[in-house]
PDB file of N, CA and C in Angstrom:
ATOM      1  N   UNK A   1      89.917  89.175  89.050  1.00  0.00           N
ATOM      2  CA  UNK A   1      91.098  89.941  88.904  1.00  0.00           C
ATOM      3  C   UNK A   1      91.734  90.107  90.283  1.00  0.00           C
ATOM      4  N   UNK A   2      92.976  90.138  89.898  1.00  0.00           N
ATOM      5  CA  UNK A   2      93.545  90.316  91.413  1.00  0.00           C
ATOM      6  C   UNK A   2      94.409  91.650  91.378  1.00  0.00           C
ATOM      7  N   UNK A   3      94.668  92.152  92.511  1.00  0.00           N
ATOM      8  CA  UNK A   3      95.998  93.669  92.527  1.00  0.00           C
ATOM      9  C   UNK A   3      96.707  93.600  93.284  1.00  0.00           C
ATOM     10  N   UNK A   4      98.128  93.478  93.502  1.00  0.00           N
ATOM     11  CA  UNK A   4      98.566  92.943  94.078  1.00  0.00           C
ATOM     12  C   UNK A   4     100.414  94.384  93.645  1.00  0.00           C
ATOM     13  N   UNK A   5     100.234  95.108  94.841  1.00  0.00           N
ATOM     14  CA  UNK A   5     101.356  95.935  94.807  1.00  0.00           C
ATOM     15  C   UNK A   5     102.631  95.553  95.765  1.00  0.00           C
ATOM     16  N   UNK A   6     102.776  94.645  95.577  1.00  0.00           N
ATOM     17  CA  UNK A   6     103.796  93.820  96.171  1.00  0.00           C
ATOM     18  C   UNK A   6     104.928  94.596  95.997  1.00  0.00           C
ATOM     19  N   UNK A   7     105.462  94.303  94.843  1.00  0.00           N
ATOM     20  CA  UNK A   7     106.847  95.201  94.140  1.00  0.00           C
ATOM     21  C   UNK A   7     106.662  96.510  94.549  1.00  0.00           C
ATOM     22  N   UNK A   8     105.791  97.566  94.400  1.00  0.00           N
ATOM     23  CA  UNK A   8     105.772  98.709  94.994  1.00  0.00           C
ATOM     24  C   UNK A   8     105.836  98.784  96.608  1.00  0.00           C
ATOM     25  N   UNK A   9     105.119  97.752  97.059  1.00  0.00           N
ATOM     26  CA  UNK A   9     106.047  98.254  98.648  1.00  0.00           C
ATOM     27  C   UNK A   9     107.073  97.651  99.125  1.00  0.00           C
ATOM     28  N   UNK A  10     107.464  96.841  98.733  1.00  0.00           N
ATOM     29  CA  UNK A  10     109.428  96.243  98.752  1.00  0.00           C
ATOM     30  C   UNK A  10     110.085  96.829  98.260  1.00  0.00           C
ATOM     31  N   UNK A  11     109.193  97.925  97.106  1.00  0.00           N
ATOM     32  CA  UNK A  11     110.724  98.951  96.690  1.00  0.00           C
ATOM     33  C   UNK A  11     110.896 100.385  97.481  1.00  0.00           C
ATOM     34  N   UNK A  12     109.822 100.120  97.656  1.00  0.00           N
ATOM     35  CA  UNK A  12     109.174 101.620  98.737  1.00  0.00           C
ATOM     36  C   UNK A  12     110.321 101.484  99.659  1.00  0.00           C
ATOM     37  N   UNK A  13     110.067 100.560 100.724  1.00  0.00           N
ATOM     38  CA  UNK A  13     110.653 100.043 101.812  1.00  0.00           C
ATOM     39  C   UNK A  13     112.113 100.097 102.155  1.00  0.00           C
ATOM     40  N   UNK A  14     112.830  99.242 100.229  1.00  0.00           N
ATOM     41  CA  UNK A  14     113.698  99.319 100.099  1.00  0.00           C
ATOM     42  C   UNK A  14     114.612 100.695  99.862  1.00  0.00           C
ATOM     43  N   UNK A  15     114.126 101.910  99.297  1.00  0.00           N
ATOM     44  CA  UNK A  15     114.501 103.065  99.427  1.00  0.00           C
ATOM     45  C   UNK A  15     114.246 103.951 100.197  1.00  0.00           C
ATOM     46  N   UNK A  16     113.840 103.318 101.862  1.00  0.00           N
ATOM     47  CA  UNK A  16     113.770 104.378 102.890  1.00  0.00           C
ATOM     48  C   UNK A  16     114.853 104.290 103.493  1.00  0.00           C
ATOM     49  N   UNK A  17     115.186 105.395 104.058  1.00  0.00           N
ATOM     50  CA  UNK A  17     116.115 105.510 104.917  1.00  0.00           C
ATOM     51  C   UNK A  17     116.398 104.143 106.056  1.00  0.00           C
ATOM     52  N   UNK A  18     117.651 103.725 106.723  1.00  0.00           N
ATOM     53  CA  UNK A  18     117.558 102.675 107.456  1.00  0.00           C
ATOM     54  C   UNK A  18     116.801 103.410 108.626  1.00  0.00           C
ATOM     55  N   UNK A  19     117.121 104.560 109.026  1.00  0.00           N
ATOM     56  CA  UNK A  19     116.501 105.100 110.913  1.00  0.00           C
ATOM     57  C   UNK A  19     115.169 105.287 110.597  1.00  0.00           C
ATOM     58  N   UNK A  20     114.354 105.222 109.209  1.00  0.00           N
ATOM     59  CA  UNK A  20     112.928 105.481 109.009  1.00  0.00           C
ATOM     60  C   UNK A  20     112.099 103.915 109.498  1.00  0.00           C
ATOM     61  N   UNK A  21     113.315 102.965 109.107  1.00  0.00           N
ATOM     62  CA  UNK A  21     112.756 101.608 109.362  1.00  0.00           C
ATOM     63  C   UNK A  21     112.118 101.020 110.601  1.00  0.00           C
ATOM     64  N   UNK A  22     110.831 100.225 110.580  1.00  0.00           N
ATOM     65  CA  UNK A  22     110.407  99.950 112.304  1.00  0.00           C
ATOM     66  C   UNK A  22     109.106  99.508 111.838  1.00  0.00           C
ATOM     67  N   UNK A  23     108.188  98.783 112.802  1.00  0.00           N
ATOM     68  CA  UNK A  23     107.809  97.994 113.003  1.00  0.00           C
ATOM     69  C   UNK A  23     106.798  98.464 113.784  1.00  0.00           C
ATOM     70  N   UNK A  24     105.200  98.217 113.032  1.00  0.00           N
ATOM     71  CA  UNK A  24     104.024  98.942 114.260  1.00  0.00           C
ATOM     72  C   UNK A  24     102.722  97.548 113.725  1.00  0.00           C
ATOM     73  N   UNK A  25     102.370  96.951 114.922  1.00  0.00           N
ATOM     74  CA  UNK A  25     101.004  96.411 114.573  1.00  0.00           C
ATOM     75  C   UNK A  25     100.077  96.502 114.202  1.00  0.00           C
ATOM     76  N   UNK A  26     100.010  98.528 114.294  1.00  0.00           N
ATOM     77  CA  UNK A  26      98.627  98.993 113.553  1.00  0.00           C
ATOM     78  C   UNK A  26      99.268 100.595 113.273  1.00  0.00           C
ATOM     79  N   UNK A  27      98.738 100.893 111.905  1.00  0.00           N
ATOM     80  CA  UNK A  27      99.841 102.792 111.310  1.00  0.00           C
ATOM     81  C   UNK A  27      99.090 102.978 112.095  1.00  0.00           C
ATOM     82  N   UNK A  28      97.983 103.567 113.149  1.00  0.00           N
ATOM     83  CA  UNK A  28      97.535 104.323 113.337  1.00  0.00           C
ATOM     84  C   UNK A  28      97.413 103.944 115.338  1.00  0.00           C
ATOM     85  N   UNK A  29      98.497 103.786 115.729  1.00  0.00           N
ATOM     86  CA  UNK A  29      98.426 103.737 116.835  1.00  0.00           C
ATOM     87  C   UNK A  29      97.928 105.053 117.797  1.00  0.00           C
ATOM     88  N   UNK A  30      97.982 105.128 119.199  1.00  0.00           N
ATOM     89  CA  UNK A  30      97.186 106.166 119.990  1.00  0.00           C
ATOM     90  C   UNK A  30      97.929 107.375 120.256  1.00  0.00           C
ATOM     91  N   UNK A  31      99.380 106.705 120.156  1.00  0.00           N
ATOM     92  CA  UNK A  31     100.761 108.032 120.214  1.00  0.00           C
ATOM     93  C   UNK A  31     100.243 108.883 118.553  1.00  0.00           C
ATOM     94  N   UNK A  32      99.783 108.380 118.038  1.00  0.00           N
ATOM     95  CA  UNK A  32      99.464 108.838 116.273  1.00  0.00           C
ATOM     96  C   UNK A  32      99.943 110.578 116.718  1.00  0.00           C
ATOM     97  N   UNK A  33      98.245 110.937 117.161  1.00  0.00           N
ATOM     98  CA  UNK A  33      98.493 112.368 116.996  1.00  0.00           C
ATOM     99  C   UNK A  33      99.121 113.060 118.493  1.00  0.00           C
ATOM    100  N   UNK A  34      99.888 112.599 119.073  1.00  0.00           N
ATOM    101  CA  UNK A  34     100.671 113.425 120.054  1.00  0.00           C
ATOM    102  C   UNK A  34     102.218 113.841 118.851  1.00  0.00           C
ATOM    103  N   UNK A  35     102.209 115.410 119.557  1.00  0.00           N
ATOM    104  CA  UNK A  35     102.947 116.125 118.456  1.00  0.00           C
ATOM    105  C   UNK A  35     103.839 116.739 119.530  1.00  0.00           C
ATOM    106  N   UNK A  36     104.966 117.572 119.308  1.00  0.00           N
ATOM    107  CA  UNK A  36     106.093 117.751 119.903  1.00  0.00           C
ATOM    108  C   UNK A  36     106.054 119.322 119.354  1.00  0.00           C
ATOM    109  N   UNK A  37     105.461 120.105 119.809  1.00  0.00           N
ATOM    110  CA  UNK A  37     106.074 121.640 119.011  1.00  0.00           C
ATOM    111  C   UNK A  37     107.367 122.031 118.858  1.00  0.00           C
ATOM    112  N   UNK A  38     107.828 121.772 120.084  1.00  0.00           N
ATOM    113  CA  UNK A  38     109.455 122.236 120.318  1.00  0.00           C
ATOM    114  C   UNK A  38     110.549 121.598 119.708  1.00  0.00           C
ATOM    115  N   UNK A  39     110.616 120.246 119.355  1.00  0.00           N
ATOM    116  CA  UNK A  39     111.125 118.982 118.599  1.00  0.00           C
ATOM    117  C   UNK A  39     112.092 120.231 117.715  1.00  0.00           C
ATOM    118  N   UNK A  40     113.116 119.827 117.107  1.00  0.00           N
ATOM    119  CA  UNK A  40     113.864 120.259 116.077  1.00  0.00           C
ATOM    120  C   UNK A  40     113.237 119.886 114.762  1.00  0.00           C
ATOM    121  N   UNK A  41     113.678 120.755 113.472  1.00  0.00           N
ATOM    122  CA  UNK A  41     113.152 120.345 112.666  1.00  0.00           C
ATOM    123  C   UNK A  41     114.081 119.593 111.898  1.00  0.00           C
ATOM    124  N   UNK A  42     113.757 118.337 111.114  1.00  0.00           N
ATOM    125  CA  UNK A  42     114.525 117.472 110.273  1.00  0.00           C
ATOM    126  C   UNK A  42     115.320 118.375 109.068  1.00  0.00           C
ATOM    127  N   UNK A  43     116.460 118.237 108.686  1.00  0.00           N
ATOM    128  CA  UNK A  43     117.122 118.464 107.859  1.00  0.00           C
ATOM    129  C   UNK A  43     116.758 118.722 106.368  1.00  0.00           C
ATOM    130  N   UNK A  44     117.070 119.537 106.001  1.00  0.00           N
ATOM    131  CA  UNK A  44     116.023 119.409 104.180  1.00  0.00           C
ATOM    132  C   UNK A  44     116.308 118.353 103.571  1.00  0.00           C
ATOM    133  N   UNK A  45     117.286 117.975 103.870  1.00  0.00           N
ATOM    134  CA  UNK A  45     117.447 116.201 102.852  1.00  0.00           C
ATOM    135  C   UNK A  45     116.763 115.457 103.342  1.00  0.00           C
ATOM    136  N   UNK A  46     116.533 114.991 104.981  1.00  0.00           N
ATOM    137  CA  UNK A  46     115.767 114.105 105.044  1.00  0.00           C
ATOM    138  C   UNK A  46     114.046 114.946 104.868  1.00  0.00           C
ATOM    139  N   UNK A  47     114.094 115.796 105.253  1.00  0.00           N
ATOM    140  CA  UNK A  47     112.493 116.019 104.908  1.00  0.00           C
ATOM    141  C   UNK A  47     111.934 115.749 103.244  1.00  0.00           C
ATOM    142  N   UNK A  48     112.797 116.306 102.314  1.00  0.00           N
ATOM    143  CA  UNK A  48     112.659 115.752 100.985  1.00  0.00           C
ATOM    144  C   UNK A  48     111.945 114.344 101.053  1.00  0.00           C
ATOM    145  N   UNK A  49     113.071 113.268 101.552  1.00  0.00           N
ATOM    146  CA  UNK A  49     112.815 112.084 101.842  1.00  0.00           C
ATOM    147  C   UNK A  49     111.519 111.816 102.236  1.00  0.00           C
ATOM    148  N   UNK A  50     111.759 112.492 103.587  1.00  0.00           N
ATOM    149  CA  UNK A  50     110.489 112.288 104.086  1.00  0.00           C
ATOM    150  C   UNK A  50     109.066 112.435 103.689  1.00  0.00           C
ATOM    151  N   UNK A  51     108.854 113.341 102.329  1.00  0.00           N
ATOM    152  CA  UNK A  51     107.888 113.584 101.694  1.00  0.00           C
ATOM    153  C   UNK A  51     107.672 112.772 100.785  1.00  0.00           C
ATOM    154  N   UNK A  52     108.593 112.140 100.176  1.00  0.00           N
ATOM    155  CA  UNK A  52     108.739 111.323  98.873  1.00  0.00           C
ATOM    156  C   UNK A  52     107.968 109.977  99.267  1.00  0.00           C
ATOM    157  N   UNK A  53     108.192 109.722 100.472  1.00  0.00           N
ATOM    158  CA  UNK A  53     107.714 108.229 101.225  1.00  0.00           C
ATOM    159  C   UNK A  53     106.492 108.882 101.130  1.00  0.00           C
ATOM    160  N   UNK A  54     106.084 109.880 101.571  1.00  0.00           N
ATOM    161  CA  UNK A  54     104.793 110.017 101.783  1.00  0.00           C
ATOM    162  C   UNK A  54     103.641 110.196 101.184  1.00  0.00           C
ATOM    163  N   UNK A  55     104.411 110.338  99.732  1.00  0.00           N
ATOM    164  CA  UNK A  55     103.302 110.900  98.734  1.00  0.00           C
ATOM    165  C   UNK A  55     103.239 109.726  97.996  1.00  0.00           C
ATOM    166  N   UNK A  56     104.584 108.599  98.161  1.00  0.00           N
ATOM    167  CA  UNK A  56     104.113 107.198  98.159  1.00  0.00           C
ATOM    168  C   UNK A  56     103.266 106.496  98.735  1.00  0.00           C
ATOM    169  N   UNK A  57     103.515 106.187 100.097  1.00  0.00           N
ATOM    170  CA  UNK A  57     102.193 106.020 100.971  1.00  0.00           C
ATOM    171  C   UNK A  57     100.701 106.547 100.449  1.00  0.00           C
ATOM    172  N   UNK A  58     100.832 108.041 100.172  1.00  0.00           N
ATOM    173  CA  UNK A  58      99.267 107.896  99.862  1.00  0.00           C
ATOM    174  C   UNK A  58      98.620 107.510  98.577  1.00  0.00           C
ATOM    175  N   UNK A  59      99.964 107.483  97.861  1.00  0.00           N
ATOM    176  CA  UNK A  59      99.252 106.518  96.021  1.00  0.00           C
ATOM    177  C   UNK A  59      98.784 105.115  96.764  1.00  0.00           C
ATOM    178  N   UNK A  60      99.436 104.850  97.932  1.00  0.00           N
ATOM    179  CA  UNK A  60      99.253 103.342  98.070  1.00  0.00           C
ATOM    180  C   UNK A  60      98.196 103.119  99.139  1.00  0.00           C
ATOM    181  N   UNK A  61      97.901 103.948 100.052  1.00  0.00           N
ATOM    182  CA  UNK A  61      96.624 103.892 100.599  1.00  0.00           C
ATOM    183  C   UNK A  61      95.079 104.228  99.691  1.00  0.00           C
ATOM    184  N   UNK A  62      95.418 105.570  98.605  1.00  0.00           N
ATOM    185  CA  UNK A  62      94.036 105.434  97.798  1.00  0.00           C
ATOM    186  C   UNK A  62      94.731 104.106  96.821  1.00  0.00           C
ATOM    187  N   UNK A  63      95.589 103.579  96.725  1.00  0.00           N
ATOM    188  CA  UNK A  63      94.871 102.746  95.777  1.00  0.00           C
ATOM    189  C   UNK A  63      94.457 101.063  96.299  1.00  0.00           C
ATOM    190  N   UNK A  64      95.033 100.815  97.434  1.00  0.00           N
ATOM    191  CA  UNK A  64      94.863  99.121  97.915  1.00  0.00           C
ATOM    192  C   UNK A  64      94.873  99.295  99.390  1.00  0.00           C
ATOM    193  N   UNK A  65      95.728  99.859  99.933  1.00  0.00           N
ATOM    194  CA  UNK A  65      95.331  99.762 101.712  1.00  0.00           C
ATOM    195  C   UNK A  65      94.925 101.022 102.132  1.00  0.00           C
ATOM    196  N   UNK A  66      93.680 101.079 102.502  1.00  0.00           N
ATOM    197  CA  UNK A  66      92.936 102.119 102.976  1.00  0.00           C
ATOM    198  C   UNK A  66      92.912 102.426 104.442  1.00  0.00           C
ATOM    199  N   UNK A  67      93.418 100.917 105.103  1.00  0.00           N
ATOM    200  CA  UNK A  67      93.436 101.055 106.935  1.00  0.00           C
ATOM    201  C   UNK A  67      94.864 102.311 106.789  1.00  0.00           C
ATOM    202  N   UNK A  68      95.796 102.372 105.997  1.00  0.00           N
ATOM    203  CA  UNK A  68      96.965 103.555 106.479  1.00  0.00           C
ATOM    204  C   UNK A  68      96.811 104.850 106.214  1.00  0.00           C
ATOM    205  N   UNK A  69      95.556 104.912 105.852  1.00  0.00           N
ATOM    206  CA  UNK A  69      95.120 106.405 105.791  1.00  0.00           C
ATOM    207  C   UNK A  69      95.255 107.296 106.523  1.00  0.00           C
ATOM    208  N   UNK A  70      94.269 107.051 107.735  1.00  0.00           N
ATOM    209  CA  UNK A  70      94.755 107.914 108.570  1.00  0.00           C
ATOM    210  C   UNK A  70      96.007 108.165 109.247  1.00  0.00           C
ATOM    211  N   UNK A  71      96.951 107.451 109.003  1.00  0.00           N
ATOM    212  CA  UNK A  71      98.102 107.866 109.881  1.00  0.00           C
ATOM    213  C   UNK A  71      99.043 108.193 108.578  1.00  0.00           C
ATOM    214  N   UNK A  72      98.788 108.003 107.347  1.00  0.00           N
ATOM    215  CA  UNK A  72      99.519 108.670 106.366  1.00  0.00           C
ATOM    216  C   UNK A  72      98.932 110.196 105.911  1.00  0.00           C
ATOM    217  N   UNK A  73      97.882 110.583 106.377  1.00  0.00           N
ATOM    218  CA  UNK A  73      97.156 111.780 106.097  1.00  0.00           C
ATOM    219  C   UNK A  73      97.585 112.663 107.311  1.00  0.00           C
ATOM    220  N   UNK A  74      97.992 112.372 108.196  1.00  0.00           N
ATOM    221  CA  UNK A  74      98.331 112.974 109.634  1.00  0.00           C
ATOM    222  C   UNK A  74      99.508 112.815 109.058  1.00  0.00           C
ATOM    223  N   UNK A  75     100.884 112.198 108.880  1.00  0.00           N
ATOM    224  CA  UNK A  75     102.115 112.503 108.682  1.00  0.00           C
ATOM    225  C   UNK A  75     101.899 113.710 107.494  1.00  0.00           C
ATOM    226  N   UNK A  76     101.330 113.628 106.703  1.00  0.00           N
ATOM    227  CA  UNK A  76     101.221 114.632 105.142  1.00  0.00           C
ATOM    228  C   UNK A  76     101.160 116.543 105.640  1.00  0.00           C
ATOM    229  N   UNK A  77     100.547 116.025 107.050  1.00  0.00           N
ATOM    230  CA  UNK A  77      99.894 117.875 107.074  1.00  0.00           C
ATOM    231  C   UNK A  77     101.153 118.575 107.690  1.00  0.00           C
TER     232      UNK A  77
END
């Protein structure tokens, strides 16, 4: 048997925001957990957004890629 969530992350992808879009060799790079207290906070529309990706991400890390865990469990908190 094979699983193969192809269509779910091209559509994922396809309904993120364009400024969410970018490019990392590994989710869980070393900048991961450096955090910004002072930073402004995102807008309620994009944070909506921003949650929606995320609770995508983690259907899609427990169910086929498990390496984006940790850096999708650190965006979640």
């Amino acid at each position: 048997m094979k699983i193969s969530m192809n269509k779910y992350v091209r559509k994922l992808v396809e309904d993120a925001p364009k400024d969410m879009l970018g490019m990392a060799k590994t989710p869980a790079a070393g900048h991961l957990f450096m955090t910004n207290p002072e930073c402004e906070k995102l807008p309620e529309k994009t944070t909506q957004i921003f949650y929606q990706i995320g609770a995508k991400l983690l259907y899609l890390c427990r169910s086929k890629w498990q390496d984006i865990q940790t850096a999708v469990s650190f965006l979640g908190m």
